[in-house]
C-alpha atoms as a PDB file:
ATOM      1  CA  UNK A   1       0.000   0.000   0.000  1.00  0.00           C
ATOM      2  CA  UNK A   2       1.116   3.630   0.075  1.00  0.00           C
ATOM      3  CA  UNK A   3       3.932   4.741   0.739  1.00  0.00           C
ATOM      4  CA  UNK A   4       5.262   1.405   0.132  1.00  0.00           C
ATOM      5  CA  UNK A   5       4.074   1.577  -3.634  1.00  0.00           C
ATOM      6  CA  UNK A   6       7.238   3.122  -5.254  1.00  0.00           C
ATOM      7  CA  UNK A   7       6.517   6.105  -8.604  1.00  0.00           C
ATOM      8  CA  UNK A   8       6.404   3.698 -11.847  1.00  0.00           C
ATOM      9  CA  UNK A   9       4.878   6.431 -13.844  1.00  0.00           C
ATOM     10  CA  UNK A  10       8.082   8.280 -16.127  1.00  0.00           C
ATOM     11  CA  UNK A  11       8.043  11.744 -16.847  1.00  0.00           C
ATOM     12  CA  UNK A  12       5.798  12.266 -14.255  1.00  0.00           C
ATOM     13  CA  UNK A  13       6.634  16.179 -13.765  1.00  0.00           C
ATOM     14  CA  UNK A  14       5.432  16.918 -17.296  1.00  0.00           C
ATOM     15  CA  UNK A  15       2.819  14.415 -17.633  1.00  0.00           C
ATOM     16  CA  UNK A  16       1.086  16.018 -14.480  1.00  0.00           C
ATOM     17  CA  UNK A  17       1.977  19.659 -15.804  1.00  0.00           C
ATOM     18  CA  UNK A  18       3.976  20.276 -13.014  1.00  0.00           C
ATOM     19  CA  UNK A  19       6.333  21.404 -15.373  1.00  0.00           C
ATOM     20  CA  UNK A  20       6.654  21.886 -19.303  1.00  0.00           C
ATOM     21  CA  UNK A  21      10.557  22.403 -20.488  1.00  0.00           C
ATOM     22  CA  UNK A  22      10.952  24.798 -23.508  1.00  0.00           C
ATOM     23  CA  UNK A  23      10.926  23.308 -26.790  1.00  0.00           C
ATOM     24  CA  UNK A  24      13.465  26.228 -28.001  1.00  0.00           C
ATOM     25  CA  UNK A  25      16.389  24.605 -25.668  1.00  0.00           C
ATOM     26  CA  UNK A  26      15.915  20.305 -26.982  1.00  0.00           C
ATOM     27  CA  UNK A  27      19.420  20.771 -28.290  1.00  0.00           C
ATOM     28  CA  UNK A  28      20.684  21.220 -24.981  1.00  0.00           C
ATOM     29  CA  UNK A  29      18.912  18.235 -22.997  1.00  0.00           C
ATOM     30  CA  UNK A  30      15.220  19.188 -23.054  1.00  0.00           C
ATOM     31  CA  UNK A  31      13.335  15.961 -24.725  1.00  0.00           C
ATOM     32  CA  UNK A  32      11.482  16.451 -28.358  1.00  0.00           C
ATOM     33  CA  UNK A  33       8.634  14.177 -27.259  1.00  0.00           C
ATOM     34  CA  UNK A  34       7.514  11.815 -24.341  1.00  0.00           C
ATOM     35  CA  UNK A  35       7.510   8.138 -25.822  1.00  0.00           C
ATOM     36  CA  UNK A  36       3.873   7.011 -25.828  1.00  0.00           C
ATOM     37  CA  UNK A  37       3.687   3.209 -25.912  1.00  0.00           C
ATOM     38  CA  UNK A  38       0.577   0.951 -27.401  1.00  0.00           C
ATOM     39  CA  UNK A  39       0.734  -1.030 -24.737  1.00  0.00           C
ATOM     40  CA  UNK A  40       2.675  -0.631 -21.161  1.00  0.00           C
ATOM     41  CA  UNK A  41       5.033  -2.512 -19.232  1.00  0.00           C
ATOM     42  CA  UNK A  42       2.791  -3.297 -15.845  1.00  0.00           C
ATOM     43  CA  UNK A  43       5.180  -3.218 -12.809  1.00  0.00           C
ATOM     44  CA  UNK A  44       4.889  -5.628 -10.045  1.00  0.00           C
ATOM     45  CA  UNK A  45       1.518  -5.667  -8.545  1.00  0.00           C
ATOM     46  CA  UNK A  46       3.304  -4.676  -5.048  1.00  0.00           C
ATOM     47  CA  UNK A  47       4.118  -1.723  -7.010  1.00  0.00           C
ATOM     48  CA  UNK A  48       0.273  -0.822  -7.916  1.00  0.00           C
ATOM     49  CA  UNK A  49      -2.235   0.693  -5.864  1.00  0.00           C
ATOM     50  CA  UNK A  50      -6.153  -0.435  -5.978  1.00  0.00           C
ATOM     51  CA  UNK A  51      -8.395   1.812  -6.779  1.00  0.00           C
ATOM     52  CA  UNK A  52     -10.836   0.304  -4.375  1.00  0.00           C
ATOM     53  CA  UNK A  53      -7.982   0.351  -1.347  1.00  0.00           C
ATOM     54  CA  UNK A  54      -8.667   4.392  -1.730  1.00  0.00           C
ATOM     55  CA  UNK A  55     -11.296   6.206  -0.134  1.00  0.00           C
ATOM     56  CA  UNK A  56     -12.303   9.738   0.529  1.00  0.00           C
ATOM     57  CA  UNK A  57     -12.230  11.069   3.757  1.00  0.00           C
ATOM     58  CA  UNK A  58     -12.611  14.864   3.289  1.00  0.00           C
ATOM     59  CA  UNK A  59     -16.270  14.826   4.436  1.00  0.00           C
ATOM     60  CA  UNK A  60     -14.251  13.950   7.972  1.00  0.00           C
ATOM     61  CA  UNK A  61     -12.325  17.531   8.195  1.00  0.00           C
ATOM     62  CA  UNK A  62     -13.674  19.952  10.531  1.00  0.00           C
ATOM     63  CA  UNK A  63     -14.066  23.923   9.831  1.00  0.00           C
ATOM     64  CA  UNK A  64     -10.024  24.194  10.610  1.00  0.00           C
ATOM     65  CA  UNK A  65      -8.849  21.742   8.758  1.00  0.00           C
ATOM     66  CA  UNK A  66      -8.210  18.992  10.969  1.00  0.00           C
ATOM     67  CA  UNK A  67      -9.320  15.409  10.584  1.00  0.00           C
ATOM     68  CA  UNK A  68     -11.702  14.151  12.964  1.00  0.00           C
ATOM     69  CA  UNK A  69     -12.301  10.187  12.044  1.00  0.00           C
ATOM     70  CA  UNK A  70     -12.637   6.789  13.173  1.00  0.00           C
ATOM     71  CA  UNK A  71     -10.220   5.224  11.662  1.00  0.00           C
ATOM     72  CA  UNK A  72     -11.442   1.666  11.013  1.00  0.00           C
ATOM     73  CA  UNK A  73      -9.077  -1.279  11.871  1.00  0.00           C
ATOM     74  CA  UNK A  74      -6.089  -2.005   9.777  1.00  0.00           C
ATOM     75  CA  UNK A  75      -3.065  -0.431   7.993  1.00  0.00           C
ATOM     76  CA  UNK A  76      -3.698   3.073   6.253  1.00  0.00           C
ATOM     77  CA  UNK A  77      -1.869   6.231   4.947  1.00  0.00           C
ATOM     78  CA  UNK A  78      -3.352   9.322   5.531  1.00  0.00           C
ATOM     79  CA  UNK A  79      -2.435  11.415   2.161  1.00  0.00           C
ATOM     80  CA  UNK A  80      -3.531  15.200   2.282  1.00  0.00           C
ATOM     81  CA  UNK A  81      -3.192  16.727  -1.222  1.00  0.00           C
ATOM     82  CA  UNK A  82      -3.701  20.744  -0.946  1.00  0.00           C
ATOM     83  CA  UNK A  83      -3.094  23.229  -4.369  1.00  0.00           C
ATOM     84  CA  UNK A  84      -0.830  26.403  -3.851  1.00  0.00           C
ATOM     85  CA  UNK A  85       0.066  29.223  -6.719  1.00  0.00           C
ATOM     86  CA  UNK A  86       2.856  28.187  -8.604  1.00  0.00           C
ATOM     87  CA  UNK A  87       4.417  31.550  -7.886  1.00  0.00           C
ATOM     88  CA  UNK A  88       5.008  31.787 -11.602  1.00  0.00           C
ATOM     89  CA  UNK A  89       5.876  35.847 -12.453  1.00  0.00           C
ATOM     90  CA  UNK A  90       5.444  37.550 -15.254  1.00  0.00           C
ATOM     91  CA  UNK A  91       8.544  38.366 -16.930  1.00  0.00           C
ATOM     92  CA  UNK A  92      10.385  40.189 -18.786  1.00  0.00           C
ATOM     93  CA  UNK A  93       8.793  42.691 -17.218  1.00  0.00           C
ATOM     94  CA  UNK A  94       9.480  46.674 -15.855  1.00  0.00           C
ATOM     95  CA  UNK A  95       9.047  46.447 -12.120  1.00  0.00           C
ATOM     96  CA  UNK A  96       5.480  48.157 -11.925  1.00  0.00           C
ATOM     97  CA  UNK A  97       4.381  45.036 -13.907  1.00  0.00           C
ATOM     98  CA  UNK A  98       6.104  42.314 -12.161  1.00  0.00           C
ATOM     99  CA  UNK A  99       3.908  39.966  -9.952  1.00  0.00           C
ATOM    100  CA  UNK A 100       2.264  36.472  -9.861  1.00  0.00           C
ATOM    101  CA  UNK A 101       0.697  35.023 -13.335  1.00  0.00           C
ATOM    102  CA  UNK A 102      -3.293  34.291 -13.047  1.00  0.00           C
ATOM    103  CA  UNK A 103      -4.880  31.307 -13.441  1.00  0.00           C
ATOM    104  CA  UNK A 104      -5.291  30.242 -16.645  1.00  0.00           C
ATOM    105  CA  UNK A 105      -8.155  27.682 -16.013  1.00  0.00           C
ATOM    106  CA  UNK A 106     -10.484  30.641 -14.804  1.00  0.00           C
ATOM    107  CA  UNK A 107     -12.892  33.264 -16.558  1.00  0.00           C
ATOM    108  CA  UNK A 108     -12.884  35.187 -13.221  1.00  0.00           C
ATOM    109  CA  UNK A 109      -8.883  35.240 -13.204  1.00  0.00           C
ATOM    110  CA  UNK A 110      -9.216  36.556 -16.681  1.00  0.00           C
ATOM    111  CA  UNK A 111     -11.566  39.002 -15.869  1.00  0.00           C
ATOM    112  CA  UNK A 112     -10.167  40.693 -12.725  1.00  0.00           C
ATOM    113  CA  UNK A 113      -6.874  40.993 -14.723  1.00  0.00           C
ATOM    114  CA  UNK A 114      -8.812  42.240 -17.890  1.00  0.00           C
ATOM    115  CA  UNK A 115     -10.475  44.845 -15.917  1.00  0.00           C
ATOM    116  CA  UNK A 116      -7.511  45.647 -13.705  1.00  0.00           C
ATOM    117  CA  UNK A 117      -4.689  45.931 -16.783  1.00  0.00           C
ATOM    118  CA  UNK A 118      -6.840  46.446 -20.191  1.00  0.00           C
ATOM    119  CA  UNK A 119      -9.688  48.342 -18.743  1.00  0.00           C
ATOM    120  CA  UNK A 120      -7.243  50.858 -17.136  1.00  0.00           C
ATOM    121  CA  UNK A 121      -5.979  51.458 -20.970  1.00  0.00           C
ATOM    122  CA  UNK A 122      -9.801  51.412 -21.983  1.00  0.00           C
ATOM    123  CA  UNK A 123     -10.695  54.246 -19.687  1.00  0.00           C
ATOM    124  CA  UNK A 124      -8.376  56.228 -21.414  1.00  0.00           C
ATOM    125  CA  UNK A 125      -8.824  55.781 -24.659  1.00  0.00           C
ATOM    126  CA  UNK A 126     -12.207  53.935 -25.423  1.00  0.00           C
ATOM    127  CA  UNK A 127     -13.155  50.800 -27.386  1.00  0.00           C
ATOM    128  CA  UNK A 128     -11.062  50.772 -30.747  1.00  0.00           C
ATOM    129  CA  UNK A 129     -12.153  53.405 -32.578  1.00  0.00           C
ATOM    130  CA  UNK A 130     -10.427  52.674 -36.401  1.00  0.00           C
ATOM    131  CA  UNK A 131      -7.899  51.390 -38.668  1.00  0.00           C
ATOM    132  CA  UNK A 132      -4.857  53.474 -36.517  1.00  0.00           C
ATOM    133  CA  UNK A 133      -3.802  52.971 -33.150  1.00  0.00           C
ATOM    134  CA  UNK A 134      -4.743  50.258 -30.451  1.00  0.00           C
ATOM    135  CA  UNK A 135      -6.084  47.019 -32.524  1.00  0.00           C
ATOM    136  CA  UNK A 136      -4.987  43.992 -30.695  1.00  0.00           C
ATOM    137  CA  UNK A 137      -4.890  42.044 -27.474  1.00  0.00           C
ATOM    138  CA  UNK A 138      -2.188  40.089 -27.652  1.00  0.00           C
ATOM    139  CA  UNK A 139      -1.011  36.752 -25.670  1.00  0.00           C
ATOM    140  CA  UNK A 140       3.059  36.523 -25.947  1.00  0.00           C
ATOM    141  CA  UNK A 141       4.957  33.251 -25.757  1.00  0.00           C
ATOM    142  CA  UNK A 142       4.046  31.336 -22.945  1.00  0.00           C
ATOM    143  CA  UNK A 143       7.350  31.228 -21.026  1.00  0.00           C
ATOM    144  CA  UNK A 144       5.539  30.893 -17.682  1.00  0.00           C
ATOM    145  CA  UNK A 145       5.485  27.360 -17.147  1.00  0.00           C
ATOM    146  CA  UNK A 146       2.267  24.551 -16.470  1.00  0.00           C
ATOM    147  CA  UNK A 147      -0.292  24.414 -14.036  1.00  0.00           C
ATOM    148  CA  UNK A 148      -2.339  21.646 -13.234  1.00  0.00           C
ATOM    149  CA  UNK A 149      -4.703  22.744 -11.000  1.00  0.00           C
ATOM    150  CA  UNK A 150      -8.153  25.213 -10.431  1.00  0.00           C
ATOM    151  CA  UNK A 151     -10.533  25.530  -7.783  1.00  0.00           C
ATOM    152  CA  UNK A 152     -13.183  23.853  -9.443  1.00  0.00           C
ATOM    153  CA  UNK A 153     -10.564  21.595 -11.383  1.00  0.00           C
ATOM    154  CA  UNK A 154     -12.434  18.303 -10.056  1.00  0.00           C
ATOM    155  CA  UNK A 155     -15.952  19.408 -11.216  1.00  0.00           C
ATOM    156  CA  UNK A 156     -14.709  19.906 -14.606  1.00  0.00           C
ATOM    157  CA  UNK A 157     -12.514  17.105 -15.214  1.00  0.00           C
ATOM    158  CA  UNK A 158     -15.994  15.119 -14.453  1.00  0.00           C
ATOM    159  CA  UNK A 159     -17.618  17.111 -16.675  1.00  0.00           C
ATOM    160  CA  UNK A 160     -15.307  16.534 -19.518  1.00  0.00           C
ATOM    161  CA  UNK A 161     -14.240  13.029 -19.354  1.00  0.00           C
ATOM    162  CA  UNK A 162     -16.992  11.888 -17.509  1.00  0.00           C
ATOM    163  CA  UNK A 163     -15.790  10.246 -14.115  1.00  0.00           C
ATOM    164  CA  UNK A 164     -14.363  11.125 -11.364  1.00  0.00           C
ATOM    165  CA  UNK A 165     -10.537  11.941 -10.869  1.00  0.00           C
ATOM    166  CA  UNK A 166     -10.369  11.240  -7.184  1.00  0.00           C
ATOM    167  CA  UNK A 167      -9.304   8.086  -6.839  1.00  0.00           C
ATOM    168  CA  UNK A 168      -6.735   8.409  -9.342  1.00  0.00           C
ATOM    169  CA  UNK A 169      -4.920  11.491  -7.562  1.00  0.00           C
ATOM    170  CA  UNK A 170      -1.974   9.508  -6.566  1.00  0.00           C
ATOM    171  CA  UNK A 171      -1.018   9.550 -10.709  1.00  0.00           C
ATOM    172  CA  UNK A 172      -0.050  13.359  -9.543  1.00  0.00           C
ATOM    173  CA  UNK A 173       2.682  11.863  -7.346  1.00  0.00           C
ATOM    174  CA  UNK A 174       3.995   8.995 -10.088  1.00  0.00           C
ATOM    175  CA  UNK A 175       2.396   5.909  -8.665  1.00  0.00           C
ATOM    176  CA  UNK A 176       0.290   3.927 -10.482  1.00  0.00           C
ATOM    177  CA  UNK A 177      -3.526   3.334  -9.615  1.00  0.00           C
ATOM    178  CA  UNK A 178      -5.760   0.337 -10.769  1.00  0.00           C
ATOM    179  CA  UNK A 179      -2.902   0.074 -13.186  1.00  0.00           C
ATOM    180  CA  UNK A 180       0.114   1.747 -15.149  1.00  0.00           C
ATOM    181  CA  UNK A 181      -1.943   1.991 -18.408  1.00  0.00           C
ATOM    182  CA  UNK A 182      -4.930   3.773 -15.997  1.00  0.00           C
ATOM    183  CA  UNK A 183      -2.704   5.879 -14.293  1.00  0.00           C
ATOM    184  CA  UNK A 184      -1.062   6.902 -17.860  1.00  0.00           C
ATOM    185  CA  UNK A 185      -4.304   7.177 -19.317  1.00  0.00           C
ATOM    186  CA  UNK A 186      -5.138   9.403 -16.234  1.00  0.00           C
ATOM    187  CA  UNK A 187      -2.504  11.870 -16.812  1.00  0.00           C
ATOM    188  CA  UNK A 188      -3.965  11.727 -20.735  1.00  0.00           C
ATOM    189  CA  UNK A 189      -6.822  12.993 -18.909  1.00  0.00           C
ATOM    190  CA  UNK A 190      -5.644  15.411 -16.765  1.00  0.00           C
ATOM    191  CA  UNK A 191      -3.573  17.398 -20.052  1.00  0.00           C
ATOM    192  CA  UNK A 192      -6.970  17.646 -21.640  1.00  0.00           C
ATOM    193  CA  UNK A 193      -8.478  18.784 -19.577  1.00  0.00           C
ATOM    194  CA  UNK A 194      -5.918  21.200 -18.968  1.00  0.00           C
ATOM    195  CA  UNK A 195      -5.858  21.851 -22.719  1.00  0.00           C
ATOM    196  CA  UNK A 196      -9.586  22.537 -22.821  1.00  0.00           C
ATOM    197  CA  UNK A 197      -9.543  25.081 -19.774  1.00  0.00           C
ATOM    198  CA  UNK A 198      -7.061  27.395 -21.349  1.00  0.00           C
ATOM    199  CA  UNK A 199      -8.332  27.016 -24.922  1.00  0.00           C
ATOM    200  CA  UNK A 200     -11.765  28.266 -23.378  1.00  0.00           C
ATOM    201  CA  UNK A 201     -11.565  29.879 -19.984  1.00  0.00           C
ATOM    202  CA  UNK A 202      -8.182  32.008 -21.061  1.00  0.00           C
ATOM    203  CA  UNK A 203      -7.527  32.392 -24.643  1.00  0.00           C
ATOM    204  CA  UNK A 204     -11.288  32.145 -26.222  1.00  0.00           C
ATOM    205  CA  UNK A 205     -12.261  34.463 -23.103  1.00  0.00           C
ATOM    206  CA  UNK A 206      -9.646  36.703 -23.903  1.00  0.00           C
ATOM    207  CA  UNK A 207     -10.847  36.619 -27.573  1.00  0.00           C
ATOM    208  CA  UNK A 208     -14.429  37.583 -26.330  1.00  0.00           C
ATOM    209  CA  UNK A 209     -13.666  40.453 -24.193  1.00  0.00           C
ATOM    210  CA  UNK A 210     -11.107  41.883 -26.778  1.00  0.00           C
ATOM    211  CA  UNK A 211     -13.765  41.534 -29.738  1.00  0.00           C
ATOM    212  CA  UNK A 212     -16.599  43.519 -27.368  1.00  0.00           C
ATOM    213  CA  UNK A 213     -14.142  46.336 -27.278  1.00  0.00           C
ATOM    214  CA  UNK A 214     -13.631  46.401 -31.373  1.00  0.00           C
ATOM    215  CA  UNK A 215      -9.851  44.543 -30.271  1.00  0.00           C
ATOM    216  CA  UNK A 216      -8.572  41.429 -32.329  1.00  0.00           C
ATOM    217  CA  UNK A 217      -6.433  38.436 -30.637  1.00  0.00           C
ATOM    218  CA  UNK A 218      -2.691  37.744 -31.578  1.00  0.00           C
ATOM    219  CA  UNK A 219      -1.002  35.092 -30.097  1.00  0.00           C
ATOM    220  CA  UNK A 220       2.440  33.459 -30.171  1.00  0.00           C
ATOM    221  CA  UNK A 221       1.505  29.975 -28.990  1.00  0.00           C
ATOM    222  CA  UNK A 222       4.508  28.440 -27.517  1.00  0.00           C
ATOM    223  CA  UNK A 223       6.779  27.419 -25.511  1.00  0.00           C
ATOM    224  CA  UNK A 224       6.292  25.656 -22.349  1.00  0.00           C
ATOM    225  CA  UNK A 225       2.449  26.110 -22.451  1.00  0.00           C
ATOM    226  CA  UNK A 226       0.455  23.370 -21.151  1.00  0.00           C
ATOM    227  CA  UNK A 227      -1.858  22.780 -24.417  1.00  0.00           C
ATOM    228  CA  UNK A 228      -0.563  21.724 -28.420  1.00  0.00           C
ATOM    229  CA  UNK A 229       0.789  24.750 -29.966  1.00  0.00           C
ATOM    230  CA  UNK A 230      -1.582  24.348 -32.891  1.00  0.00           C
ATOM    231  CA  UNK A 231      -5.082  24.333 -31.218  1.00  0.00           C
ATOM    232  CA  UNK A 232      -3.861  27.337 -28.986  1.00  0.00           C
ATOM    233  CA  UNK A 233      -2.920  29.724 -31.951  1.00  0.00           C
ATOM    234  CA  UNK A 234      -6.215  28.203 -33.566  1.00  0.00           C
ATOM    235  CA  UNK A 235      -7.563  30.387 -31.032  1.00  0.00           C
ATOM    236  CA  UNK A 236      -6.214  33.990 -32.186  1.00  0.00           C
ATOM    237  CA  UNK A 237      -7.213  36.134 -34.809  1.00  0.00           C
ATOM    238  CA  UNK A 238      -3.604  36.767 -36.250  1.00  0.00           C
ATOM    239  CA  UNK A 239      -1.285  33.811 -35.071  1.00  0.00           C
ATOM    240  CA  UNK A 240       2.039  34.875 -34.384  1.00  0.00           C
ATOM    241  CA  UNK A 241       5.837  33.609 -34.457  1.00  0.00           C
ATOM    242  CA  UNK A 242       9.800  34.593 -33.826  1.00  0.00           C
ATOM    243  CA  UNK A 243      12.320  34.355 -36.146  1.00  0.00           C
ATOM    244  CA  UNK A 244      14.978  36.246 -33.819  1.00  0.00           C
ATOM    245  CA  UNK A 245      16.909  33.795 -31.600  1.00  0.00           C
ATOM    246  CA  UNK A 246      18.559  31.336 -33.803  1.00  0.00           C
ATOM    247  CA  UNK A 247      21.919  31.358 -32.814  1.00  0.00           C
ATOM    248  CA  UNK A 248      21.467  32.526 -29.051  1.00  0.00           C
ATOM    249  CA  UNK A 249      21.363  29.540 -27.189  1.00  0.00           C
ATOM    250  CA  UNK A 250      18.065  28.566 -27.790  1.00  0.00           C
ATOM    251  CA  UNK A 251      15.601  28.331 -31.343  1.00  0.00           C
ATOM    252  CA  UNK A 252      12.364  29.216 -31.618  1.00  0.00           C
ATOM    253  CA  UNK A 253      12.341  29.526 -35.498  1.00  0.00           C
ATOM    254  CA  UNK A 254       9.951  25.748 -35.344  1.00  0.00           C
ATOM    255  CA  UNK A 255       7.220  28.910 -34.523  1.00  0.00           C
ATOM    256  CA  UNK A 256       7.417  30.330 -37.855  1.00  0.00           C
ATOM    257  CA  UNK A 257       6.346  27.065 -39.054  1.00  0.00           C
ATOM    258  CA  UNK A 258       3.395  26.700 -36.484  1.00  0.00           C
ATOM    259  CA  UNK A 259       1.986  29.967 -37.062  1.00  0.00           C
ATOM    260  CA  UNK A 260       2.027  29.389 -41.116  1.00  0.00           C
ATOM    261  CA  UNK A 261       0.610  26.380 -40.635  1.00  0.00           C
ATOM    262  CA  UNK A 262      -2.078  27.901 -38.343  1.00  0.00           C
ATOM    263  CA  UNK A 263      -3.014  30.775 -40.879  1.00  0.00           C
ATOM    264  CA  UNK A 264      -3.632  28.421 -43.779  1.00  0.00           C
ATOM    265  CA  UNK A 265      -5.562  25.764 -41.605  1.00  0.00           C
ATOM    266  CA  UNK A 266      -7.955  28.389 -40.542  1.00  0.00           C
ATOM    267  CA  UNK A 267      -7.801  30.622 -43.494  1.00  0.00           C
ATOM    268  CA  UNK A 268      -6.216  33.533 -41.571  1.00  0.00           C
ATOM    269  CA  UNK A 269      -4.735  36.221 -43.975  1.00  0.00           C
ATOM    270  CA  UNK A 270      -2.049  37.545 -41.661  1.00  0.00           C
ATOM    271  CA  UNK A 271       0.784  36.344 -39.928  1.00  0.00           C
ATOM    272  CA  UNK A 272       2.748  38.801 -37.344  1.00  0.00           C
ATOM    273  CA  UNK A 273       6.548  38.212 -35.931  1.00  0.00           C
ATOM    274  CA  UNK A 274       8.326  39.187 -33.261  1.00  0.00           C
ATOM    275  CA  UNK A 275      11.421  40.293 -34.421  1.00  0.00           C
ATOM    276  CA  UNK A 276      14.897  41.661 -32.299  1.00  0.00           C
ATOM    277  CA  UNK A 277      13.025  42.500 -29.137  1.00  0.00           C
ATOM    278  CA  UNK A 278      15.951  41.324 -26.952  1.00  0.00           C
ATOM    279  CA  UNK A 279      18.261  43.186 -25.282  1.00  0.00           C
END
């Protein structure tokens, strides 16, 4: 049982989104691509947790937190999983723009930032007004690393792939639950999921609230993002690229070929670049 049941699951750290390693640095150790058997090698079933060894024992915490249960007779492990920020900051950034990055699964993040950052602007200025001036919203390249998590994470994951994720939470930590193949499949689950919340709660929302002020949507959809590249740019009005950093210990020019690919896919007419913005 757990603890004694030892992480089987490779990868783990990017299959749960607790991290995503830039794409622009493979040359220099970061992997292409996460091998993705047909069929997996099951580890010893000492090595394997039941699903039906696992219960839920929330309903036993009391208004501070502490658990208040009769523990039935046997062997368990208590296991408390809690969700923190990732203390991910914006950057580069001037110092009146530094702080923590929102949450990306969350309309309400969005919109507090929105109406906190853009709306400031908006006040000044008005909704776009023309051909000239302020046209676009814009989401740069990622650069901020994964998350995995939301408030009402469990409800949607239900939602979506239509069961619950509880009693495979343990995945999160590597171990394997029911079975390796379950657990992978699991973390399959978990990345859509993921995918889904910032195609729709993030980018489309961004979308809407920049189209009911007259504003298109660029966005550079890369690297270290926890969605595929191509359904995230799908999102914008003008996808974007670099062609800059060859050359500068990293390469981001695979973006130029996302972005073109992008435009003709979804028959948009123009494609913007980010060119020699480093200093």
């Amino acid at each position: 049982a757990f603890p004694k049941c030892p992480p089987v699951i490779a990868d783990v750290a990017e299959k749960a989104l607790y991290d995503r390693y830039p794409y622009t640095s493979w040359k220099k150790g970061v992997k292409e691509f996460l091998p993705a058997p047909a069929k997996f090698d099951e580890p010893s079933a000492e090595s394997v947790i039941s699903s039906e060894d696992i219960i839920d024992i929330s309903k036993y915490l009391d208004s501070d937190g502490r658990l208040q249960w009769d523990v039935p007779a046997g062997d368990w492990t208590i296991v408390r999983m809690a969700r923190r920020a990732t203390c991910a900051s914006t950057r580069p950034a001037p110092k009146p723009g530094i702080g923590l990055e929102c949450d990306k699964f969350d309309t309400a993040a969005l919109d507090h930032h929105f109406a906190n950052y853009y709306g400031k602007l908006l006040k000044k200025v008005g909704p776009r007004k023309g051909k000239n001036g302020w046209t676009t919203v814009h989401i740069d390249s990622w650069e901020m690393g994964s998350q995995n998590w939301t408030k009402n994470f469990l409800a949607e994951f239900k939602k979506r792939r239509g069961y619950d994720a509880k009693p495979y939470l343990l995945a999160y930590s590597g171990r394997a639950v029911g079975s390796l193949e379950e657990s992978e499949r699991f973390l399959w689950d978990v990345r859509l999921t993921s995918q889904e919340l910032v195609l729709e709660n993030h980018a489309g929302h961004l979308k809407k609230l920049g189209h009911k002020n007259g504003f298109e949507l660029s966005i550079e959809p890369y690297d270290m993002n926890p969605t595929a590249d191509l359904d995230l740019g799908a999102v914008a009005d003008v996808p974007m690229c670099e062609f800059w950093s060859a050359g500068m210990g990293y390469n981001s020019s695979f973006s130029c070929i996302e972005a073109t690919s992008i435009a003709h896919t979804m028959g948009r007419p123009i494609v913007s670049a980010e060119a020699f913005t480093a200093g």
